[in-house]
N, C-alpha and C. Protein backbone atom coordinates (compact mmCIF):
# COMPACT_ATOMS: atom_id res chain seq x y z
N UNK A 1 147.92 187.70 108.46
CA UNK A 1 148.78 186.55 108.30
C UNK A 1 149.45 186.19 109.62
N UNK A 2 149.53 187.12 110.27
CA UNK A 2 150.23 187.07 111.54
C UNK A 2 149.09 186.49 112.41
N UNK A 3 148.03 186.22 112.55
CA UNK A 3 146.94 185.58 113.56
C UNK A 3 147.24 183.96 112.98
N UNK A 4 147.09 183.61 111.92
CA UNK A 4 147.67 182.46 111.23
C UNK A 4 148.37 181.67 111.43
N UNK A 5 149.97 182.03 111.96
CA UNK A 5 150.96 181.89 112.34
C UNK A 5 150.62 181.45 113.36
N UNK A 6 150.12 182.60 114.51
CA UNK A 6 150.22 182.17 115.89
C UNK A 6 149.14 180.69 116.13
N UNK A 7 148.12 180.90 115.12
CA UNK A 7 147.26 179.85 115.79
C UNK A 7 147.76 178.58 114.80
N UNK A 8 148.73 178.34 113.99
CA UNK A 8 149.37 177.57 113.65
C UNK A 8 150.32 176.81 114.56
N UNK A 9 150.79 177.99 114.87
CA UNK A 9 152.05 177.28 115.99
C UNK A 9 151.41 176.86 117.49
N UNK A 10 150.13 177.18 117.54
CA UNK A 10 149.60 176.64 119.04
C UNK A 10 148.88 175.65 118.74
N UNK A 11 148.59 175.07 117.58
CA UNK A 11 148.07 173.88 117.02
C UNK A 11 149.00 172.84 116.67
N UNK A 12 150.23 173.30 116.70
CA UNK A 12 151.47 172.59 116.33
C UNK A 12 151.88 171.88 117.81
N UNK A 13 151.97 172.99 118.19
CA UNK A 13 152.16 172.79 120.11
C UNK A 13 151.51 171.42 120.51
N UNK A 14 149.88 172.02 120.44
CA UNK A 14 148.79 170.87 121.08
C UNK A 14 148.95 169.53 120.20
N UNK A 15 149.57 169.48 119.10
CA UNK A 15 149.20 167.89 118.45
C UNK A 15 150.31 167.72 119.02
N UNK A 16 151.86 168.14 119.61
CA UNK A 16 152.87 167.83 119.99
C UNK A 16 152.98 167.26 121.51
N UNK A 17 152.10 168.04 122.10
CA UNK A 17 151.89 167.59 123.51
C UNK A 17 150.85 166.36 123.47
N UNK A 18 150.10 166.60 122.09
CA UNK A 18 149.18 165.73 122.59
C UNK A 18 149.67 163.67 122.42
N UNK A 19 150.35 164.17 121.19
CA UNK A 19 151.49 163.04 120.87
C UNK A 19 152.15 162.38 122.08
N UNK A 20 152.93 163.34 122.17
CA UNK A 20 153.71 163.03 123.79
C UNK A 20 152.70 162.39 125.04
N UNK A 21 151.73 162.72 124.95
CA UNK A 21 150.91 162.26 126.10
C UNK A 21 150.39 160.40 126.04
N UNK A 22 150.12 160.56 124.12
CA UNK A 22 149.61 159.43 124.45
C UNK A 22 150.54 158.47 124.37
N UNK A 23 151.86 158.81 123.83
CA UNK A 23 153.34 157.65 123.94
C UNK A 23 153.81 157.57 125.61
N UNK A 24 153.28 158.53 126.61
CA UNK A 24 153.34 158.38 127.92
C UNK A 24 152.52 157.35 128.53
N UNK A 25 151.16 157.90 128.09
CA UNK A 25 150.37 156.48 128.49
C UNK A 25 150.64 155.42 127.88
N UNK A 26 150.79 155.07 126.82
CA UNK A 26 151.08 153.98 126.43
C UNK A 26 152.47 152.82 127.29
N UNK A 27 153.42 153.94 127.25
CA UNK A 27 154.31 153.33 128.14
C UNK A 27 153.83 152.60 129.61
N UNK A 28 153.22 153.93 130.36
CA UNK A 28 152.51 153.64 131.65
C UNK A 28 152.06 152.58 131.79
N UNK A 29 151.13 152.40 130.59
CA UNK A 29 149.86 150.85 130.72
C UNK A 29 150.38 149.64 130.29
N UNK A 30 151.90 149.67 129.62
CA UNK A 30 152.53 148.57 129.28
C UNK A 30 153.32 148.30 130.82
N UNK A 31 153.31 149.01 131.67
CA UNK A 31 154.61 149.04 132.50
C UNK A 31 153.74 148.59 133.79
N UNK A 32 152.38 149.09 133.66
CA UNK A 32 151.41 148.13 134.65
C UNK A 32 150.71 147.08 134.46
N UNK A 33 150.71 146.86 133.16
CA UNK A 33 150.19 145.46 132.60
C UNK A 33 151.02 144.31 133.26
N UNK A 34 152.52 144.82 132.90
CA UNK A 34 153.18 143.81 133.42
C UNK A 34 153.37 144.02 134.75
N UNK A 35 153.44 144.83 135.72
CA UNK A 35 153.36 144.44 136.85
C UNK A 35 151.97 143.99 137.58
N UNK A 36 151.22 143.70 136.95
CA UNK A 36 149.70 143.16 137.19
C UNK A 36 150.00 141.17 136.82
N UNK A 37 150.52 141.13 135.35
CA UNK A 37 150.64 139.98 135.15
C UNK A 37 151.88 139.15 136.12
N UNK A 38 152.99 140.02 136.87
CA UNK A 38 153.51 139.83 137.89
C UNK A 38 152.84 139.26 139.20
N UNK A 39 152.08 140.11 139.52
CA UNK A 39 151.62 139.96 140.61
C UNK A 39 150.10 139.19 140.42
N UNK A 40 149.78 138.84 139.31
CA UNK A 40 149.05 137.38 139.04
C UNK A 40 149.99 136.17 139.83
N UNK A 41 150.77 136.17 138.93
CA UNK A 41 151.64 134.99 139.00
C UNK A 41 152.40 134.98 140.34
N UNK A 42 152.59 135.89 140.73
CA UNK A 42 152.83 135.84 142.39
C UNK A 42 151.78 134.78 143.53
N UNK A 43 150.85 135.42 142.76
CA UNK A 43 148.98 135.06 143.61
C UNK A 43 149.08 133.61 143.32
N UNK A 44 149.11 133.15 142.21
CA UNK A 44 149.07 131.82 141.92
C UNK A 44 150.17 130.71 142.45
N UNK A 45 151.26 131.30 142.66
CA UNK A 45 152.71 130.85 142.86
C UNK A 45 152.04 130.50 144.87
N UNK A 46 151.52 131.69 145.35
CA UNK A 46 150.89 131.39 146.80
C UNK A 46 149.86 130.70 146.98
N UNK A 47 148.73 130.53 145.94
CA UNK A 47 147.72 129.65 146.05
C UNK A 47 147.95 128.48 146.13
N UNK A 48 149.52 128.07 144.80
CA UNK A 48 149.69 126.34 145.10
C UNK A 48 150.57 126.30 146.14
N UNK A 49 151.49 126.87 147.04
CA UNK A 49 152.14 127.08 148.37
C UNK A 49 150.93 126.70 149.39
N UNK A 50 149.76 127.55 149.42
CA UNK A 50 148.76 127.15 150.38
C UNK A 50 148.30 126.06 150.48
N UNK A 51 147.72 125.75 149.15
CA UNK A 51 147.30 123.98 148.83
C UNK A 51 147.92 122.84 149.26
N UNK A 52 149.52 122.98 148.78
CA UNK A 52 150.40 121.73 149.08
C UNK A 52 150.73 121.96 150.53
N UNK A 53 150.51 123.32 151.43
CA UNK A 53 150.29 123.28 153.27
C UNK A 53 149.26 122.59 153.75
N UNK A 54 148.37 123.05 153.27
CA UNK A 54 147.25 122.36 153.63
C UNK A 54 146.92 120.79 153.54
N UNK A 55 147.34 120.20 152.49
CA UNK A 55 147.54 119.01 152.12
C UNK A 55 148.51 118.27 153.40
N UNK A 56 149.71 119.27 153.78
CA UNK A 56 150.42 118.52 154.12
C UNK A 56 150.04 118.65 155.43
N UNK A 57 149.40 119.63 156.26
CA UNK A 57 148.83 119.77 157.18
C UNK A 57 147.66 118.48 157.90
N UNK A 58 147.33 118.09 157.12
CA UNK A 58 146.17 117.27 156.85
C UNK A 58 147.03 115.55 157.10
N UNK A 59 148.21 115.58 155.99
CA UNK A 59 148.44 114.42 156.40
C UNK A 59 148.98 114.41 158.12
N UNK A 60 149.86 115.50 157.88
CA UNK A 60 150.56 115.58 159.27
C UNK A 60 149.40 115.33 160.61
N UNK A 61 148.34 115.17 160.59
CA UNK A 61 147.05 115.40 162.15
C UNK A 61 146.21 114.09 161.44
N UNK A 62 146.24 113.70 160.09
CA UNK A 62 146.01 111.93 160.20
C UNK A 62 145.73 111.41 161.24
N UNK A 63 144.56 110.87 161.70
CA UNK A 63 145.17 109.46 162.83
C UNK A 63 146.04 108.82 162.70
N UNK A 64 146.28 107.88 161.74
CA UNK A 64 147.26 107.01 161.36
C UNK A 64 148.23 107.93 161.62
N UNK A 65 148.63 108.85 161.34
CA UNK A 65 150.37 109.66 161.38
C UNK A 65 150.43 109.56 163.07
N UNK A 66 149.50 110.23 163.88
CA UNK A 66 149.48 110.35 165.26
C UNK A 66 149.58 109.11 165.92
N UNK A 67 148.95 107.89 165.75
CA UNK A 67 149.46 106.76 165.79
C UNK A 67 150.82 106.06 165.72
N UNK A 68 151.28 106.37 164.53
CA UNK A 68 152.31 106.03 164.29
C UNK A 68 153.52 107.04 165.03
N UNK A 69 153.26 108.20 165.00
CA UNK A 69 154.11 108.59 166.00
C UNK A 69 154.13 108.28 167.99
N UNK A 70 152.93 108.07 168.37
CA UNK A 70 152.48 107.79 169.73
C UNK A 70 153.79 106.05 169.32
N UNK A 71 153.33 105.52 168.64
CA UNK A 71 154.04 104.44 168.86
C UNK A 71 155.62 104.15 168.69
N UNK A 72 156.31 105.25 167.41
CA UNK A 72 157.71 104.69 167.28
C UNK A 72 158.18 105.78 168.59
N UNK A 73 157.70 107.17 168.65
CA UNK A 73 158.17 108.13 169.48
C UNK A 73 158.45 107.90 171.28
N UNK A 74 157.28 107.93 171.40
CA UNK A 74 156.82 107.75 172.27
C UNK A 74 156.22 106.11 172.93
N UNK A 75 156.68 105.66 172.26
CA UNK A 75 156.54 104.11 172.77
C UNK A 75 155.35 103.56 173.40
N UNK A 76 154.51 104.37 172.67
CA UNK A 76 152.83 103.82 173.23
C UNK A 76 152.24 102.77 172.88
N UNK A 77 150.82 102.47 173.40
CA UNK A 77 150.14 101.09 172.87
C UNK A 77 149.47 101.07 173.07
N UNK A 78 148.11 100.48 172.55
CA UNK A 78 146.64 100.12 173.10
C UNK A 78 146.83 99.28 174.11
N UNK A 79 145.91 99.90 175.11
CA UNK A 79 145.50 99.14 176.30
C UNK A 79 144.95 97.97 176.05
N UNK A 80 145.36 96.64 176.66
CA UNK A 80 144.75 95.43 176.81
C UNK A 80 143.80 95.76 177.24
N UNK A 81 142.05 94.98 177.17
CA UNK A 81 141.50 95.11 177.84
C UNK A 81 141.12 95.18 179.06
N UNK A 82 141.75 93.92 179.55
CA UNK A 82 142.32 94.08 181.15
C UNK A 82 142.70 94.94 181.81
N UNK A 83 143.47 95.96 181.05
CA UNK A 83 143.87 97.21 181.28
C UNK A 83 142.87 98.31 181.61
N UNK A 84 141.77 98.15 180.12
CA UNK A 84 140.92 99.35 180.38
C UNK A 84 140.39 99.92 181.63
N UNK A 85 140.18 100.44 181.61
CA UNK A 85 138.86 101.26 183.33
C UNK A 85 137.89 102.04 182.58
N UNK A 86 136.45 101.78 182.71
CA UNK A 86 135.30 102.37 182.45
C UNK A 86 135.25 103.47 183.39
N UNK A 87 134.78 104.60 183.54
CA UNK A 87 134.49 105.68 184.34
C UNK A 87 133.31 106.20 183.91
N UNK A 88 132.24 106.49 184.92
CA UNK A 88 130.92 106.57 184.48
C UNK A 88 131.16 108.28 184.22
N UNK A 89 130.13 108.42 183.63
CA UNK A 89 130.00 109.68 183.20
C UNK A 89 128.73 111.01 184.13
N UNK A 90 128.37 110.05 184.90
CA UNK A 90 127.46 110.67 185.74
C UNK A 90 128.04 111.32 187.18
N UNK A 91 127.34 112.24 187.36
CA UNK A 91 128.12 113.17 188.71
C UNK A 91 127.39 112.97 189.49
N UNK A 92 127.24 112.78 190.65
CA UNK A 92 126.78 113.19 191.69
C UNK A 92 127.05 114.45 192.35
């Protein structure tokens, strides 16, 4: 009766630890789920940050924007023709 006992109580043990283990993982995988669905939404939060740079990047190097700044900034203008000078492209 006494072998009984003991392998009772070490069977008692192992479903106890084993309990405990899987309410550990369980915790664990809830506790990285959400820091996964975190750091989704991080990723996405930087993807539309990149997009609306890029976008704005794009308008900002426009011709028209560079234009328009050469002209209110900097007080530029197309050359009259009269103005122009051809320069050949050939070296001697």
């Amino acid at each position: 009766m006494g072998a009984n006992k003991w392998t009772l109580g070490g069977v008692w043990v192992l479903l106890m630890v084993s309990a405990l283990t899987v309410v550990h993982t369980t915790q664990r995988s809830r506790e990285l789920t959400a820091q996964l669905e975190q750091a989704q939404h991080h990723r996405d939060e930087l993807r539309y940050e990149q997009e609306r740079l890029l976008l704005e990047r794009g308008a900002w190097s426009a011709y028209s924007r560079i234009e328009q700044v050469a002209k209110e900034r900097l007080h530029m203008r197309v050359p009259s023709p009269s103005e122009r000078i051809l320069v050949s492209s050939q070296r001697k």
